[in-house]
C-alpha atoms as a PDB file:
ATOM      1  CA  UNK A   1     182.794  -9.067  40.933  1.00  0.00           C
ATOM      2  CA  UNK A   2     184.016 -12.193  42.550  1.00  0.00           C
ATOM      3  CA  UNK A   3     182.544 -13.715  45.481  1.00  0.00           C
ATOM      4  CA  UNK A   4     183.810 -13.205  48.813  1.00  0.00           C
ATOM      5  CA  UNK A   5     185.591 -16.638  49.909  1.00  0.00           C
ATOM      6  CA  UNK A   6     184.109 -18.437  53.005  1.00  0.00           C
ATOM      7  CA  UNK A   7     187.505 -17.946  55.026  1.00  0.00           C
ATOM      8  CA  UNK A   8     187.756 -14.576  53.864  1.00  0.00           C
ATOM      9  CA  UNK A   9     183.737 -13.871  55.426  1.00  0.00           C
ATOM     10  CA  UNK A  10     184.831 -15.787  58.737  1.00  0.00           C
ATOM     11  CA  UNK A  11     188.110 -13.648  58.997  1.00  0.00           C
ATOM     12  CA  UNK A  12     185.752 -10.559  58.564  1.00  0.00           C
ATOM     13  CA  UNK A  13     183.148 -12.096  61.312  1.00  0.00           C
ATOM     14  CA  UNK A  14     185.999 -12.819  63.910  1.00  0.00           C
ATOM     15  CA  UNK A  15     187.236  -9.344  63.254  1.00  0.00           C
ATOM     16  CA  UNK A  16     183.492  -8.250  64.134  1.00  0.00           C
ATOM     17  CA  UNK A  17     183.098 -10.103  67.058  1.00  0.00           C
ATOM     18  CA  UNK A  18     187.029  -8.837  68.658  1.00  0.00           C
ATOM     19  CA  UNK A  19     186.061  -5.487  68.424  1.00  0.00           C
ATOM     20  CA  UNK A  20     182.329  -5.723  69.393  1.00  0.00           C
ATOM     21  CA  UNK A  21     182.243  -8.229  71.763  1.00  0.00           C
ATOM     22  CA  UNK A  22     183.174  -5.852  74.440  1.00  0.00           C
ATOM     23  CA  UNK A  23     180.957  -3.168  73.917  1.00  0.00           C
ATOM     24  CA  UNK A  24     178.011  -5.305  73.965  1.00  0.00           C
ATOM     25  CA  UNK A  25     179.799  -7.314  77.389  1.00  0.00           C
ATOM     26  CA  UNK A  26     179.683  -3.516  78.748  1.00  0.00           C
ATOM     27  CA  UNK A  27     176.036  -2.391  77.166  1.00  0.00           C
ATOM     28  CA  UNK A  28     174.586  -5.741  78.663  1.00  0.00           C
ATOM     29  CA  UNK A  29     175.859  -5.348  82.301  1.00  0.00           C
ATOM     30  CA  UNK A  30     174.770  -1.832  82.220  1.00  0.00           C
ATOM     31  CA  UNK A  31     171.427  -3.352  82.418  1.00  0.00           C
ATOM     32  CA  UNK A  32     172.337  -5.685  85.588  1.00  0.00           C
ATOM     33  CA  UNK A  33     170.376  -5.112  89.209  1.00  0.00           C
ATOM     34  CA  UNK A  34     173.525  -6.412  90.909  1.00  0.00           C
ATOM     35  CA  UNK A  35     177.184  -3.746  90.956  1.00  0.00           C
ATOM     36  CA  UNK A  36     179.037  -5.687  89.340  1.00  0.00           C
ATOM     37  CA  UNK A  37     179.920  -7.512  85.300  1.00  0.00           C
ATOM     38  CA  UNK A  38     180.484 -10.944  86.489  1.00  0.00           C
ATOM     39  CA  UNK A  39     177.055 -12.166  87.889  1.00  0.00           C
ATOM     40  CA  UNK A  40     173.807 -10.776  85.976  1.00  0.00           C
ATOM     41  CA  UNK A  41     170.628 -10.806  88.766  1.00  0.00           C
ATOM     42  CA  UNK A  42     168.248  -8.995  87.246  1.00  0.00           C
ATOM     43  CA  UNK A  43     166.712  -6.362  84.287  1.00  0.00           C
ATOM     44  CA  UNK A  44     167.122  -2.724  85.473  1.00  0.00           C
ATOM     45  CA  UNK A  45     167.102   0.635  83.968  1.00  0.00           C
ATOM     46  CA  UNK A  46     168.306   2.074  87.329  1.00  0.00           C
ATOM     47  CA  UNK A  47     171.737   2.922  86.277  1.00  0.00           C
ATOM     48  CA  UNK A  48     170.464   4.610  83.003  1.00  0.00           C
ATOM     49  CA  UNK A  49     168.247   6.538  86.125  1.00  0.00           C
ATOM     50  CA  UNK A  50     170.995   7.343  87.789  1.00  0.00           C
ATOM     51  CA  UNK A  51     173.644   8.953  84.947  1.00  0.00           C
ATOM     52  CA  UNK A  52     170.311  11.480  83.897  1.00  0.00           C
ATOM     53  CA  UNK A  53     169.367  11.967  87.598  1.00  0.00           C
ATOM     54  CA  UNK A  54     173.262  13.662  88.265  1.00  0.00           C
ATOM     55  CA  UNK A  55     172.950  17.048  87.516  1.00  0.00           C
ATOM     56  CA  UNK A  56     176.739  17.782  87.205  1.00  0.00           C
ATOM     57  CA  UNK A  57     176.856  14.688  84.440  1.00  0.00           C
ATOM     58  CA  UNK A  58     173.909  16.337  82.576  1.00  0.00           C
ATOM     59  CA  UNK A  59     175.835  19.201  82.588  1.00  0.00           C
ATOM     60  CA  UNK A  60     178.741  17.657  81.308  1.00  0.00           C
ATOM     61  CA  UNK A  61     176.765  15.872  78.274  1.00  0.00           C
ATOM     62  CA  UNK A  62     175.650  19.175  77.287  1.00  0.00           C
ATOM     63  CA  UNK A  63     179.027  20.523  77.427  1.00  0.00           C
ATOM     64  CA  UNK A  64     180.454  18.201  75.431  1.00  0.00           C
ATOM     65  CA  UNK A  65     177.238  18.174  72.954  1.00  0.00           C
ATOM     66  CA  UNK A  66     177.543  21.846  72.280  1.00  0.00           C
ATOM     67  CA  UNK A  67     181.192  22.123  71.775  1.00  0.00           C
ATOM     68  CA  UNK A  68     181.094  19.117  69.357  1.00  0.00           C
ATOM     69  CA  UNK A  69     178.051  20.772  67.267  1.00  0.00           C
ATOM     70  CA  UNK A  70     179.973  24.338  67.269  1.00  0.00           C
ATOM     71  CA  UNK A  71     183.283  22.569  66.604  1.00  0.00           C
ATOM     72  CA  UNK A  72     181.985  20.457  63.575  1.00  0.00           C
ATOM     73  CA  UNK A  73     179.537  23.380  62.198  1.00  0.00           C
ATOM     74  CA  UNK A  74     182.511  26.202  62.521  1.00  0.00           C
ATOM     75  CA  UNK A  75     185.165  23.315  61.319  1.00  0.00           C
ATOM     76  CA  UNK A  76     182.767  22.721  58.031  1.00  0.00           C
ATOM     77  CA  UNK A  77     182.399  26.300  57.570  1.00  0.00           C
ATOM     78  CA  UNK A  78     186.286  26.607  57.092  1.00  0.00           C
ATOM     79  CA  UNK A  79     186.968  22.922  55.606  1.00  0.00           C
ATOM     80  CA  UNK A  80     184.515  23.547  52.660  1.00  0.00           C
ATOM     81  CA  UNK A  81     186.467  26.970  51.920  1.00  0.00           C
ATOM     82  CA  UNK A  82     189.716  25.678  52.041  1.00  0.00           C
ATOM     83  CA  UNK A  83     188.826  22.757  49.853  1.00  0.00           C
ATOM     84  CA  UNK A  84     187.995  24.898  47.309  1.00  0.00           C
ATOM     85  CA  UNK A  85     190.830  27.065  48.017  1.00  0.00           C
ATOM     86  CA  UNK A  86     193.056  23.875  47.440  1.00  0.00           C
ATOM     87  CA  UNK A  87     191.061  22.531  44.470  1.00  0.00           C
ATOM     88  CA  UNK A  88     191.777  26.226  42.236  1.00  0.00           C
ATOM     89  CA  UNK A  89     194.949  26.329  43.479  1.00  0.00           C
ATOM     90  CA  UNK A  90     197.149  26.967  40.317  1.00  0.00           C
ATOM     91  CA  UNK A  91     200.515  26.025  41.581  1.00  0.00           C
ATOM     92  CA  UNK A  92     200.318  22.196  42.107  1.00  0.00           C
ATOM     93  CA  UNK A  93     203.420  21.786  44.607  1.00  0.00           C
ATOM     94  CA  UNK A  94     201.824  24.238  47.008  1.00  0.00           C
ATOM     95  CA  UNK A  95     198.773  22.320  46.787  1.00  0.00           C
ATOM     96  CA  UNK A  96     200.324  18.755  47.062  1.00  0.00           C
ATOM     97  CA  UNK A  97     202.406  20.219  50.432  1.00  0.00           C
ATOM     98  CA  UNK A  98     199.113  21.332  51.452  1.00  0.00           C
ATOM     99  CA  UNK A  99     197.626  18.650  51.289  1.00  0.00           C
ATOM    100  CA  UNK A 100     200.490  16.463  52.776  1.00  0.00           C
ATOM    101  CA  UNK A 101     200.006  18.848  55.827  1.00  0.00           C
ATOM    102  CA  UNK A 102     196.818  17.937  55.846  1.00  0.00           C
ATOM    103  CA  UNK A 103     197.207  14.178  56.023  1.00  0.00           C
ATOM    104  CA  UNK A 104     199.940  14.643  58.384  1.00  0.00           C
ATOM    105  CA  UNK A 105     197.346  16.300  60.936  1.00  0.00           C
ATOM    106  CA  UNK A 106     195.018  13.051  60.590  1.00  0.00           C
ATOM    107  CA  UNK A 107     197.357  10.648  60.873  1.00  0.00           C
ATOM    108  CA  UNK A 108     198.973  12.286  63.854  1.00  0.00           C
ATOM    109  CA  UNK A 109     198.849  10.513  67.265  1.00  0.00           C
ATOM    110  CA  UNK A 110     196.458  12.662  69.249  1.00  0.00           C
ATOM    111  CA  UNK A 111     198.585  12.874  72.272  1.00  0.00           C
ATOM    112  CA  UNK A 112     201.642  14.991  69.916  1.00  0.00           C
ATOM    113  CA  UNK A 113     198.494  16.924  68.830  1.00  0.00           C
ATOM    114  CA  UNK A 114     196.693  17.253  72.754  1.00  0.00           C
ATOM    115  CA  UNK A 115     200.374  18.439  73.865  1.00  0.00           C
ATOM    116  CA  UNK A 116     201.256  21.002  71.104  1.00  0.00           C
ATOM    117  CA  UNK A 117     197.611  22.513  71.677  1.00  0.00           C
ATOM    118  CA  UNK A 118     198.388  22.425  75.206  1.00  0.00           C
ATOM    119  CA  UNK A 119     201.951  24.183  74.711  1.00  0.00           C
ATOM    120  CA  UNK A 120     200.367  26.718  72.399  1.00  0.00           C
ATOM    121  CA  UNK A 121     197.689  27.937  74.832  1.00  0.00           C
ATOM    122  CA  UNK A 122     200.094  27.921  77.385  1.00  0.00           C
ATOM    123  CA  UNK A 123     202.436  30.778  75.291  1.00  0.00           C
ATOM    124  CA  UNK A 124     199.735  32.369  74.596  1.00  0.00           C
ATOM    125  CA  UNK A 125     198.197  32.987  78.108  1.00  0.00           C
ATOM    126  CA  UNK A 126     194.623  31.498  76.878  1.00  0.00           C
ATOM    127  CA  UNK A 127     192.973  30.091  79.839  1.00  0.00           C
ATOM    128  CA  UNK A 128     192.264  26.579  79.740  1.00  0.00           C
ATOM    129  CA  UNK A 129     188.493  25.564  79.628  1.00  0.00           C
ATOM    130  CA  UNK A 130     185.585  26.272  77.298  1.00  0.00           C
ATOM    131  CA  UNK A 131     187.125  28.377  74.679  1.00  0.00           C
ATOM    132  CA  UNK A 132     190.921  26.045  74.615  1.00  0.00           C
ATOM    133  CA  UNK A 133     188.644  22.511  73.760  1.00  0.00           C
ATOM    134  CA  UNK A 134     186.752  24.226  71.333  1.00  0.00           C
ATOM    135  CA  UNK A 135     189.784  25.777  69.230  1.00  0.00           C
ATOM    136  CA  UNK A 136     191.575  22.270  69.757  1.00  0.00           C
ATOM    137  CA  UNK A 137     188.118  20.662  68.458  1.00  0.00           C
ATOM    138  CA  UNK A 138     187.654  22.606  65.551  1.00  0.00           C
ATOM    139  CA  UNK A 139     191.858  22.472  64.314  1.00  0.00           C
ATOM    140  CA  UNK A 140     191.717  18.508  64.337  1.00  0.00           C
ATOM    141  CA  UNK A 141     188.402  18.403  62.418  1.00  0.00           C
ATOM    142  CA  UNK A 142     189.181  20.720  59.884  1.00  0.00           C
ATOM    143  CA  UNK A 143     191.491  18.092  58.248  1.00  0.00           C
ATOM    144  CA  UNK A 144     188.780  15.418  58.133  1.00  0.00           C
ATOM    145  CA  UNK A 145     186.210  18.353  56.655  1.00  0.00           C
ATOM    146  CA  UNK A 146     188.480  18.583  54.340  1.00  0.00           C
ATOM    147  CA  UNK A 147     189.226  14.880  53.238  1.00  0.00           C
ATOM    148  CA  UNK A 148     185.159  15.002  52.855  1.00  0.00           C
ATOM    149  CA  UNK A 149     184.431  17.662  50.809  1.00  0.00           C
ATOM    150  CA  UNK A 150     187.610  17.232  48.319  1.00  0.00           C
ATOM    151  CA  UNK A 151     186.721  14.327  45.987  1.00  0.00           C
ATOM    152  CA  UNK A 152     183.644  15.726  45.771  1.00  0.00           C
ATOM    153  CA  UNK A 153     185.009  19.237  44.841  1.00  0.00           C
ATOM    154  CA  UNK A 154     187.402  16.776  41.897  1.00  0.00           C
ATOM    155  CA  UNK A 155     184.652  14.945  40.902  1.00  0.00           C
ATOM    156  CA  UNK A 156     182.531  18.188  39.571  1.00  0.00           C
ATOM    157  CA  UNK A 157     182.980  18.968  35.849  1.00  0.00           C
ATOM    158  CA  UNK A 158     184.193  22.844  35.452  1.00  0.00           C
ATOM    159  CA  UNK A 159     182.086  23.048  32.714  1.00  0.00           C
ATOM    160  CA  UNK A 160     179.126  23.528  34.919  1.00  0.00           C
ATOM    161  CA  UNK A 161     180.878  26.553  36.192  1.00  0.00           C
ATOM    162  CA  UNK A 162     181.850  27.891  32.775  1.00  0.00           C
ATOM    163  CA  UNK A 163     178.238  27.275  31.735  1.00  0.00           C
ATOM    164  CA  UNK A 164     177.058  29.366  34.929  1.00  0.00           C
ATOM    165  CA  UNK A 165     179.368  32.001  34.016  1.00  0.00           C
ATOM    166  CA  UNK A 166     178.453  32.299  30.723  1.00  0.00           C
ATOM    167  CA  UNK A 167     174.706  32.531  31.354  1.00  0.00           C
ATOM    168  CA  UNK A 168     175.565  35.556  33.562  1.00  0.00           C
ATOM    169  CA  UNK A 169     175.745  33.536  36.858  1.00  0.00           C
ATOM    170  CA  UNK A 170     178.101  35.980  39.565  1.00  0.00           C
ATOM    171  CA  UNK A 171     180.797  34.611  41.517  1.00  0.00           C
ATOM    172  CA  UNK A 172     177.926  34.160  44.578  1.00  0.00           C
ATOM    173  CA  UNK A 173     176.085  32.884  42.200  1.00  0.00           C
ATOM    174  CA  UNK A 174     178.508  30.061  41.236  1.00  0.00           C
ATOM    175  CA  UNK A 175     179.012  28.724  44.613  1.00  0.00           C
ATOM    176  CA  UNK A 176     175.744  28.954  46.436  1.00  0.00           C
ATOM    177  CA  UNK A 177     173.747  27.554  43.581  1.00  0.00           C
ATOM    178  CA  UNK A 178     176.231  25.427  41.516  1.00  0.00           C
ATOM    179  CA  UNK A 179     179.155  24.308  43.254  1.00  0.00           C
ATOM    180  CA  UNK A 180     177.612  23.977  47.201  1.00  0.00           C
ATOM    181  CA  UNK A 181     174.539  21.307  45.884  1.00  0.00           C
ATOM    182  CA  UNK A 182     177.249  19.376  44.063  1.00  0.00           C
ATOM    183  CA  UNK A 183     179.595  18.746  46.971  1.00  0.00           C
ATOM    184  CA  UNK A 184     176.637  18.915  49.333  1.00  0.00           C
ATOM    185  CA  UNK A 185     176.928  15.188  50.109  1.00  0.00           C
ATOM    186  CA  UNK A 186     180.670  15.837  50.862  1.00  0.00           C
ATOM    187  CA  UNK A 187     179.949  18.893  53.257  1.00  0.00           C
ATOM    188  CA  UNK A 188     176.699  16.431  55.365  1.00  0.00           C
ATOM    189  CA  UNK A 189     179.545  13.573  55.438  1.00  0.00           C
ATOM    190  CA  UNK A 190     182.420  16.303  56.756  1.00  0.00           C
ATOM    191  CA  UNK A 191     180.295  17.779  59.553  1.00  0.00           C
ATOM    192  CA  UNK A 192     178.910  13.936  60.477  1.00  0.00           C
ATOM    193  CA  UNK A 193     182.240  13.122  60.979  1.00  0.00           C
ATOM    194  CA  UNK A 194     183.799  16.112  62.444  1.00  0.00           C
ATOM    195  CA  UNK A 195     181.057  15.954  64.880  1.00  0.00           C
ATOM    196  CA  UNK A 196     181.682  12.024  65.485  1.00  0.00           C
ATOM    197  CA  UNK A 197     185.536  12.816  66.325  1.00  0.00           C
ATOM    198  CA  UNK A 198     184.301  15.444  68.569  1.00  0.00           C
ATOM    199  CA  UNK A 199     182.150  13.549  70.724  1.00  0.00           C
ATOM    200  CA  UNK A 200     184.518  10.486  71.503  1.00  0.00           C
ATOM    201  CA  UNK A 201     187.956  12.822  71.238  1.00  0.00           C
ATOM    202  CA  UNK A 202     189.590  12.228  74.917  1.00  0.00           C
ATOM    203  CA  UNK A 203     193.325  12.512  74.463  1.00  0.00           C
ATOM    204  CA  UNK A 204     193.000  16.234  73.162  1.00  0.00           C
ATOM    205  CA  UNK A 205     190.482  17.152  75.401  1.00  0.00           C
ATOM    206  CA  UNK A 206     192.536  15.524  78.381  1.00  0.00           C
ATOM    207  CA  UNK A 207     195.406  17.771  77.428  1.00  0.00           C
ATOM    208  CA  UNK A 208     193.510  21.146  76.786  1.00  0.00           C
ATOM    209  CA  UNK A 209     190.614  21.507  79.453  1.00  0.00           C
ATOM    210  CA  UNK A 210     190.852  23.071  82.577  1.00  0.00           C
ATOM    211  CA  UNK A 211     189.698  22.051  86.260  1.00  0.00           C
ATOM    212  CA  UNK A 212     186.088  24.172  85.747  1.00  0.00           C
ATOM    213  CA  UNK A 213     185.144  22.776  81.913  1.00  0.00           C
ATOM    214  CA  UNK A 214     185.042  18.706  81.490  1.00  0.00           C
ATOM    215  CA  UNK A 215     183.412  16.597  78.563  1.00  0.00           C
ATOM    216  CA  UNK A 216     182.074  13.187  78.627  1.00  0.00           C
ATOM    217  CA  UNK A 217     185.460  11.031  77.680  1.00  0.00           C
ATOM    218  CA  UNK A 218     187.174  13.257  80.266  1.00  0.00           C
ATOM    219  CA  UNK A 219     184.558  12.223  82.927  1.00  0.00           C
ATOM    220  CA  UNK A 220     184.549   8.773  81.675  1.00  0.00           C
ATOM    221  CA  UNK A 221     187.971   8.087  82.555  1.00  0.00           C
ATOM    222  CA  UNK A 222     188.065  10.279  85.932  1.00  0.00           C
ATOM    223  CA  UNK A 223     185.207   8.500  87.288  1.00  0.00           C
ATOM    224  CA  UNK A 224     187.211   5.193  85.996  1.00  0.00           C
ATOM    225  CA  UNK A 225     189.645   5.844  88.244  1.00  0.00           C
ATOM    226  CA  UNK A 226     187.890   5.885  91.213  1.00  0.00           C
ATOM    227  CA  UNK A 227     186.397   2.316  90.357  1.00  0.00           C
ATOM    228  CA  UNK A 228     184.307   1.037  87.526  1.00  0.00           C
ATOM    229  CA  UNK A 229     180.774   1.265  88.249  1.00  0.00           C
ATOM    230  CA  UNK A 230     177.666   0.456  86.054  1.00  0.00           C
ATOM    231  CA  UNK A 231     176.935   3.651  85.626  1.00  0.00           C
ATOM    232  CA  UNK A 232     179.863   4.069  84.111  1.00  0.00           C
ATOM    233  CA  UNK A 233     178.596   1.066  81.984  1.00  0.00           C
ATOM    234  CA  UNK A 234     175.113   3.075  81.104  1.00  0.00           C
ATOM    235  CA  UNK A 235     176.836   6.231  80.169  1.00  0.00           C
ATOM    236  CA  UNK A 236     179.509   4.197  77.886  1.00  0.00           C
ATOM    237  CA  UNK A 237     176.681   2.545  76.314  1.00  0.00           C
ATOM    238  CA  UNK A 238     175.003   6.034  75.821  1.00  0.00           C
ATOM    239  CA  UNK A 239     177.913   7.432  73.962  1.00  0.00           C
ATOM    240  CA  UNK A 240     178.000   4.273  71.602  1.00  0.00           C
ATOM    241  CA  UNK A 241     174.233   4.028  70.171  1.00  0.00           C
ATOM    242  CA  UNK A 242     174.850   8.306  69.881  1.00  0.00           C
ATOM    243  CA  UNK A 243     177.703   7.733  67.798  1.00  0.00           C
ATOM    244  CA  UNK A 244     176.190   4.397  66.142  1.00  0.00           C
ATOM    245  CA  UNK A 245     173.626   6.650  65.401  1.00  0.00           C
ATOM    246  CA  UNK A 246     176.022   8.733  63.656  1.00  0.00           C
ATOM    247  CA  UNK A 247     178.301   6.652  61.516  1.00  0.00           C
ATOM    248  CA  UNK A 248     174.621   4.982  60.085  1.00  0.00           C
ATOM    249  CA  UNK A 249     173.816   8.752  59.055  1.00  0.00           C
ATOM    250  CA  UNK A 250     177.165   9.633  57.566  1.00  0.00           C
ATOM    251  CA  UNK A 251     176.977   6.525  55.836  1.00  0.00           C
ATOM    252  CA  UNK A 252     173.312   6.851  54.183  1.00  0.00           C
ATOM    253  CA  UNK A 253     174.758  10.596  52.797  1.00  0.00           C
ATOM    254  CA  UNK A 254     177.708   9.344  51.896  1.00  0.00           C
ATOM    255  CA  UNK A 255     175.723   6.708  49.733  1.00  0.00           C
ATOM    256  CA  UNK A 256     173.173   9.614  48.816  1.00  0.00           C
ATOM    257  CA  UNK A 257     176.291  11.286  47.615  1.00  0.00           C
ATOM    258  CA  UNK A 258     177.285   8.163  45.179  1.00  0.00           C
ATOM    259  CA  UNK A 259     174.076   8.823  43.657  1.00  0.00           C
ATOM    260  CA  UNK A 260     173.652  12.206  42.903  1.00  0.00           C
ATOM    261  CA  UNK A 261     170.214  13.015  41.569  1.00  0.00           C
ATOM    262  CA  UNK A 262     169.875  15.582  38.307  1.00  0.00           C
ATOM    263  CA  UNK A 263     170.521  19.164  39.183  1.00  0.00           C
ATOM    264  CA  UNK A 264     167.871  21.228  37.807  1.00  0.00           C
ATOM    265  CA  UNK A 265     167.294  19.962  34.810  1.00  0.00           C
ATOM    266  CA  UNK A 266     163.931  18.520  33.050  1.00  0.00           C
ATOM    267  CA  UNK A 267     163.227  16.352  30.757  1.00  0.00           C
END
């Protein structure tokens, strides 16, 4: 493997720093005594205080935690199925326009996606609020599910399954015990991600929820409007190290994944 060139590491540092360099400008004020991100007085967790101390923000965070864990859980659930569904697919152009619908759905701006949810619920008389972000949540994770689990679902040999079948293995058989461990990886890395989208997803949310149901990216921005204030800086920083914490997960399965240990087997 050749070496990364010098220019090519600074490009990749400068890069870094663009992106970053605001977040931690925002994460560091949100530790300042003083209201405002231009003169730093003093070390204070006061704002931090203040974002757990508001009962209708708490409320909010949980909210927005639950509908991201039932969005990515129930948006697994049907990602790993259709994967599979897609995978044993015997006519190949059905699958390939499947899966260009698929792409097309990631790739989409979120705003087309926020306003045809929006449009949808509308004709169908379903109230706007709890139930609306959650449906909206789990349609634009499926896709990423999906992306997840499939290479994984390629990458298995069909022997494995002929060799189950032929020892007498059932068709539950074959998918709980051979074909879910093997894409395992795949299905951690698909909910990880699903849930990440979730939790920092404002454009769809902004479109979808109604006056008595908010989320955090939601508040975010309506309390932005009024005037930035630190707290607004502590619950920012908040969301970030959450879905730091995240990304480091998905990345440690998806490395697990690259390194699949022996099924089953002895020496």
């Amino acid at each position: 493997m050749e070496k990364i060139s010098k220019s090519a590491k600074l490009y990749l540092a400068l890069v870094f720093i663009v992106l970053y360099a605001p977040i931690l400008y925002l994460i560091f004020y949100s530790f300042n005594s003083g209201g405002a991100m231009n003169n730093f007085e003093s070390f204070t967790w006061e704002h931090y205080a203040a974002v757990f101390s508001d009962t209708r923000l708490i409320m909010i965070l949980i909210n927005t935690v639950i509908v991201a864990l039932l969005s990515a859980l129930l948006a697994t659930i049907i990602g790993v199925f259709g994967s599979i569904g897609i995978v044993y697919m015997r006519n190949k152009s059905i699958r390939n326009s499947i899966l260009s619908l698929n792409n097309v759905l990631i790739v989409s701006p979120d705003v087309v996606i926020g306003a045809s949810f929006l449009i949808l619920f509308t004709m169908l008389g379903v109230k706007l609020g709890f139930a609306s972000v959650l449906m909206s949540h789990i349609a634009f994770s499926i896709p990423i599910v999906v992306l997840m689990v499939l290479p994984k679902l390629q990458e298995m040999n069909s022997s494995l399954i002929d060799a189950a079948a032929d020892l007498g293995a059932t068709r539950r058989d074959i998918f709980t015990r051979v074909i879910i461990p093997f894409i395992k990886p795949g299905i951690f890395a698909g909910f990880f991600m699903a849930l990440t989208y979730s939790l920092d997803d404002f454009a769809v949310t902004f479109f979808v929820t109604g006056n008595g149901f908010s989320t955090l990216s939601v508040e975010i921005y309506s309390m932005a409007r009024t005037g930035v204030t630190l707290t607004i800086n502590a619950l920012s920083g908040i969301i970030f190290i959450v879905t730091l914490i995240l990304v480091v997960g998905y990345y440690f399965i998806n490395q697990r994944g690259k390194n699949p240990v022996g099924m089953g087997g002895r020496k």
